[in-house]
N, C-alpha and C. Protein backbone atom coordinates (compact mmCIF):
# COMPACT_ATOMS: atom_id res chain seq x y z
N UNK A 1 0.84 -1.17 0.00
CA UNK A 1 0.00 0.00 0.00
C UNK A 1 0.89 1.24 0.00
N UNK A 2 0.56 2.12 -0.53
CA UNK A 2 1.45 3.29 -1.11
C UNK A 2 0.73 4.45 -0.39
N UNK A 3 1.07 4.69 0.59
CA UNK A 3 0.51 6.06 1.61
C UNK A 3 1.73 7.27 1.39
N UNK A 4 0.75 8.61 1.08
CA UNK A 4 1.64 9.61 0.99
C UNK A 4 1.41 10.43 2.11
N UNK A 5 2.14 11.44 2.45
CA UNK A 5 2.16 11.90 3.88
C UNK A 5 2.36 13.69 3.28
N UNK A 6 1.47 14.11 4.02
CA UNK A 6 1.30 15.59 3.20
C UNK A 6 1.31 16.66 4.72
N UNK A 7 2.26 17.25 5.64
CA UNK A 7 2.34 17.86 6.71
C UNK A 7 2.45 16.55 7.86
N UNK A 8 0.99 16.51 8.42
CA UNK A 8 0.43 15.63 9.73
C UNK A 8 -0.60 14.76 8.84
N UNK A 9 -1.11 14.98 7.74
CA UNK A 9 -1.94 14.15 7.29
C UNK A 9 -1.72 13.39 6.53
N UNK A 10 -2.37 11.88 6.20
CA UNK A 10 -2.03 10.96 5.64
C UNK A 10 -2.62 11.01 4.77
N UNK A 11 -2.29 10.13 3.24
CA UNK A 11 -3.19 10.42 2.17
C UNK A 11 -3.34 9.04 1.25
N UNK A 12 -4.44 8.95 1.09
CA UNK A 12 -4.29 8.10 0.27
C UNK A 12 -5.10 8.21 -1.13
N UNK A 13 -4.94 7.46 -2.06
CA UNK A 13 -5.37 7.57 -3.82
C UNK A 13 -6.35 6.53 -4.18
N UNK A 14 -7.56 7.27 -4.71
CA UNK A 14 -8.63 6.60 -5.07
C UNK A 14 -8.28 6.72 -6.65
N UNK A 15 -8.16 5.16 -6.91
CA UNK A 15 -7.89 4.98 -8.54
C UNK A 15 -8.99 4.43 -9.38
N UNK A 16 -9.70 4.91 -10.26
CA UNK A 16 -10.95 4.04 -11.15
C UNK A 16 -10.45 3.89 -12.72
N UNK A 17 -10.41 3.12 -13.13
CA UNK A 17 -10.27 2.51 -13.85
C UNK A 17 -11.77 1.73 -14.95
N UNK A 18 -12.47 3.61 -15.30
CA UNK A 18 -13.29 3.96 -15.98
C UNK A 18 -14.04 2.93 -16.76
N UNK A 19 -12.74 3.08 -18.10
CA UNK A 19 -13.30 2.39 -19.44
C UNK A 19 -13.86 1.03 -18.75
N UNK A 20 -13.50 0.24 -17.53
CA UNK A 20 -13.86 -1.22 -17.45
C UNK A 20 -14.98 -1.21 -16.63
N UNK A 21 -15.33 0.09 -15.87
CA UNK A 21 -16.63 0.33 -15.52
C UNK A 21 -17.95 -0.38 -16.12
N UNK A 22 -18.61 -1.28 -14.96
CA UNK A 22 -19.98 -1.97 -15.96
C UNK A 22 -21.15 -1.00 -15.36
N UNK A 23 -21.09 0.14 -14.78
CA UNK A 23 -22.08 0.90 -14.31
C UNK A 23 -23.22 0.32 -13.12
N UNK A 24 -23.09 -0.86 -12.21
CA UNK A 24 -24.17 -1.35 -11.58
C UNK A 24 -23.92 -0.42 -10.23
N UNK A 25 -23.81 0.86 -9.84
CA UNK A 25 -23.95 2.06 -9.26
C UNK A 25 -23.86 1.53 -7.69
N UNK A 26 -23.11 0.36 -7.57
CA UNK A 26 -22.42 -0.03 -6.50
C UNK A 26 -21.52 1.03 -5.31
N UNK A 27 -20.48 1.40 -6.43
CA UNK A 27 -19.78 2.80 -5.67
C UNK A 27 -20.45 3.90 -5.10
N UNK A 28 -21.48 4.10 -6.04
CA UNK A 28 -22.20 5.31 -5.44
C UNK A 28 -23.22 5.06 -3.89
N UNK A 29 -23.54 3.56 -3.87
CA UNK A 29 -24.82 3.19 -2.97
C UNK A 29 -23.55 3.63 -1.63
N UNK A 30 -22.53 3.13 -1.77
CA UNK A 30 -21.35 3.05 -0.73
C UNK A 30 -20.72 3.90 0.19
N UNK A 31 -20.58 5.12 -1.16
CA UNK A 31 -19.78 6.57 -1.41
C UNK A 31 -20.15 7.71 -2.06
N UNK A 32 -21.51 8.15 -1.28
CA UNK A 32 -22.36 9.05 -2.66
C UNK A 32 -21.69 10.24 -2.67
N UNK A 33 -20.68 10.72 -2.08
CA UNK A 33 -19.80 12.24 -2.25
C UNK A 33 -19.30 12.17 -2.83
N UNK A 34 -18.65 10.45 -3.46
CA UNK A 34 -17.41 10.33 -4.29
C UNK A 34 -17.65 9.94 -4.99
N UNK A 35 -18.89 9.62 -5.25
CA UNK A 35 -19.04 8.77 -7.08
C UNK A 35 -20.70 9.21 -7.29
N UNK A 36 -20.93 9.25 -8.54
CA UNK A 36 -22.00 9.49 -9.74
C UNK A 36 -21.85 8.49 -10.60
N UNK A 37 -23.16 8.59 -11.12
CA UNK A 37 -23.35 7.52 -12.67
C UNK A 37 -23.55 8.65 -13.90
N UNK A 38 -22.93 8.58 -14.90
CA UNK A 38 -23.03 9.22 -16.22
C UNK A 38 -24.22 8.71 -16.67
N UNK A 39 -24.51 9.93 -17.23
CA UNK A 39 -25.94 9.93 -17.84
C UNK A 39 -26.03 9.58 -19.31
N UNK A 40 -24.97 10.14 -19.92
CA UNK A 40 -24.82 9.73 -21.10
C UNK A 40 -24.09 8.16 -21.40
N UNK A 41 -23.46 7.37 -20.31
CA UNK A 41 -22.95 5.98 -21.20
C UNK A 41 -23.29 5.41 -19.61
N UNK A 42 -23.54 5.84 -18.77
CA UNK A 42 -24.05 4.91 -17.60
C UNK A 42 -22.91 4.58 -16.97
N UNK A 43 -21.74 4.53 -17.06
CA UNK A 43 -20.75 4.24 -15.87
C UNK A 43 -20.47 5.43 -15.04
N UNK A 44 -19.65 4.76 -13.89
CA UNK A 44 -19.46 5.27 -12.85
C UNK A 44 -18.50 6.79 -13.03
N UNK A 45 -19.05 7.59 -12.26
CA UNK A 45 -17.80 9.09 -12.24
C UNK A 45 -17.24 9.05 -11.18
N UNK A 46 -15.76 9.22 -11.07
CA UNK A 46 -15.12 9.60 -9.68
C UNK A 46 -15.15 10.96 -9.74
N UNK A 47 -16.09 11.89 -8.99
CA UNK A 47 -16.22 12.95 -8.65
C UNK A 47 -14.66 13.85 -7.91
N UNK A 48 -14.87 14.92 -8.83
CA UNK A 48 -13.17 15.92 -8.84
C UNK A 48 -11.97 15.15 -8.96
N UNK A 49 -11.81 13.93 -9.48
CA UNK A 49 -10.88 13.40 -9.78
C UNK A 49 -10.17 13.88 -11.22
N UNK A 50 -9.19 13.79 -10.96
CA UNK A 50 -8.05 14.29 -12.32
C UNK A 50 -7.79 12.52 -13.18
N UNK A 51 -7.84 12.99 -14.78
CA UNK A 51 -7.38 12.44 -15.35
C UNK A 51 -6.36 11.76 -16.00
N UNK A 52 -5.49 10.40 -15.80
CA UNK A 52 -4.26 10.39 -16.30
C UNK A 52 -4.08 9.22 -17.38
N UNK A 53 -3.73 9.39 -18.13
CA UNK A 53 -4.15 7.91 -19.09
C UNK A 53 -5.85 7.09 -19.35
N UNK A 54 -5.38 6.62 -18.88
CA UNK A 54 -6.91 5.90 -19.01
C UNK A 54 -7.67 5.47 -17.46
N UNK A 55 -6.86 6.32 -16.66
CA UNK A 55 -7.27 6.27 -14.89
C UNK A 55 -7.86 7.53 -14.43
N UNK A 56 -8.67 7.55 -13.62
CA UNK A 56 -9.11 8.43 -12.65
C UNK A 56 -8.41 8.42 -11.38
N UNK A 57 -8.32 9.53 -10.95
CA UNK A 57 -7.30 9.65 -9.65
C UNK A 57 -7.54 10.51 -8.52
N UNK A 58 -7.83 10.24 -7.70
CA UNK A 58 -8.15 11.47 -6.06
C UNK A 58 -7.47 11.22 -5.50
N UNK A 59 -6.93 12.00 -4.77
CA UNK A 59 -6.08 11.93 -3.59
C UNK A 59 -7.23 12.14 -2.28
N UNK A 60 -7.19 11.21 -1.53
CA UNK A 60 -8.08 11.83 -0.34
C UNK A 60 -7.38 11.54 1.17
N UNK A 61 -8.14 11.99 2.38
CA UNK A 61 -6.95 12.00 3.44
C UNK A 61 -7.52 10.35 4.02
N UNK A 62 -7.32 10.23 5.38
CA UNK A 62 -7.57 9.07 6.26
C UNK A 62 -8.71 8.74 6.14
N UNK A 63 -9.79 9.66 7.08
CA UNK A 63 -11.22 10.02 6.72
C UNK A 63 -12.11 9.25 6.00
N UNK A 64 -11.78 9.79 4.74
CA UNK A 64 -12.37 9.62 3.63
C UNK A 64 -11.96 8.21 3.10
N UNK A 65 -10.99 7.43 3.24
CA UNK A 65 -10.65 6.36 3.04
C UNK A 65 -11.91 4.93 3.21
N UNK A 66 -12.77 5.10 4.34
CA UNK A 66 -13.40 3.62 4.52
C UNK A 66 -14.79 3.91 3.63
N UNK A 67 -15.47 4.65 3.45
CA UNK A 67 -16.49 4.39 2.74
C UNK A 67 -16.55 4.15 1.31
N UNK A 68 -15.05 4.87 0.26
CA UNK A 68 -14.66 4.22 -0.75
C UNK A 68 -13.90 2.62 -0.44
N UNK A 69 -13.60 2.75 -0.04
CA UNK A 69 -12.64 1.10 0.63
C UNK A 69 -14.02 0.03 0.24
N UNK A 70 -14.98 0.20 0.81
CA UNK A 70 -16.06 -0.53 0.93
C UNK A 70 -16.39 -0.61 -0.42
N UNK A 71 -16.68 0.75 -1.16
CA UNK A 71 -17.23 0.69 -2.22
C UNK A 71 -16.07 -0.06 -3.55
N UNK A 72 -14.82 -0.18 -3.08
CA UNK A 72 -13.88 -0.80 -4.15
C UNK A 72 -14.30 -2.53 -3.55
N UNK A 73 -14.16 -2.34 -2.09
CA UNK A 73 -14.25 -4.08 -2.08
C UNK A 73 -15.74 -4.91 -2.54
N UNK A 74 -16.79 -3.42 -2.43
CA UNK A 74 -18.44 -4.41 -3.32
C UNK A 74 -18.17 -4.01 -4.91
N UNK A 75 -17.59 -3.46 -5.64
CA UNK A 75 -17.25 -3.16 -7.17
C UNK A 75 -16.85 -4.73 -7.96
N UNK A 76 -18.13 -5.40 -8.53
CA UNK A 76 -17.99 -6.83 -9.22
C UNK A 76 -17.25 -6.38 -10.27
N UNK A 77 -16.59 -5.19 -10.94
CA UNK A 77 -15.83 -5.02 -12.01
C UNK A 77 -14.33 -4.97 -11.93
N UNK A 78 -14.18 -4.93 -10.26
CA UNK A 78 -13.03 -4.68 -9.31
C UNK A 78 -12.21 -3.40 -10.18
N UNK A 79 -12.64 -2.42 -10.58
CA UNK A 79 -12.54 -1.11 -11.51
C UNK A 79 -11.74 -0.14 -10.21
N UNK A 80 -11.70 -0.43 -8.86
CA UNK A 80 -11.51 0.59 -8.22
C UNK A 80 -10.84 -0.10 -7.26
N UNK A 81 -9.33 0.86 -7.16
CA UNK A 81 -8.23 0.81 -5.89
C UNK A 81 -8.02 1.71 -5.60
N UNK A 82 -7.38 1.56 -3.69
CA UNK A 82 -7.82 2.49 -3.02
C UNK A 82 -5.71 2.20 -2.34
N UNK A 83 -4.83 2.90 -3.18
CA UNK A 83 -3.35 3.09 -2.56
C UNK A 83 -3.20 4.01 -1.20
């Protein structure tokens, strides 16, 4: 696990892995601050995440870590890691 350390706070990276997205709005039931469903092709959005290749990427702190955690470990497309 790849933890970055930013002052006193810990951080960790919510990665989605879009294109393999099957849209069954799993993430969102989990993590509704951090994920949406597209309206136009039906998969999942990682909300304010930056784009890099063909990944979605957030940085988020401790916090914020278990309710995506959950939502990567119920994701049947396994589309989403949480470094």
């Amino acid at each position: 696990m790849m933890i970055q350390y930013l002052g006193d706070t810990i951080m960790y990276k919510i990665i989605h892995r879009r294109n393999d997205c099957i849209g069954c709005n799993t993430c969102v039931e989990h993590a509704p601050h951090y994920w949406s469903i597209d309206d136009t092709d039906g998969k999942a959005v990682l909300l304010r995440s930056m784009k890099k290749k063909d990944l979605y990427i957030l940085a988020i702190e401790m916090f914020e870590k278990k309710p995506n955690q959950i939502a990567a470990d119920h994701c049947p497309a396994r589309v989403i890691t949480i470094t």
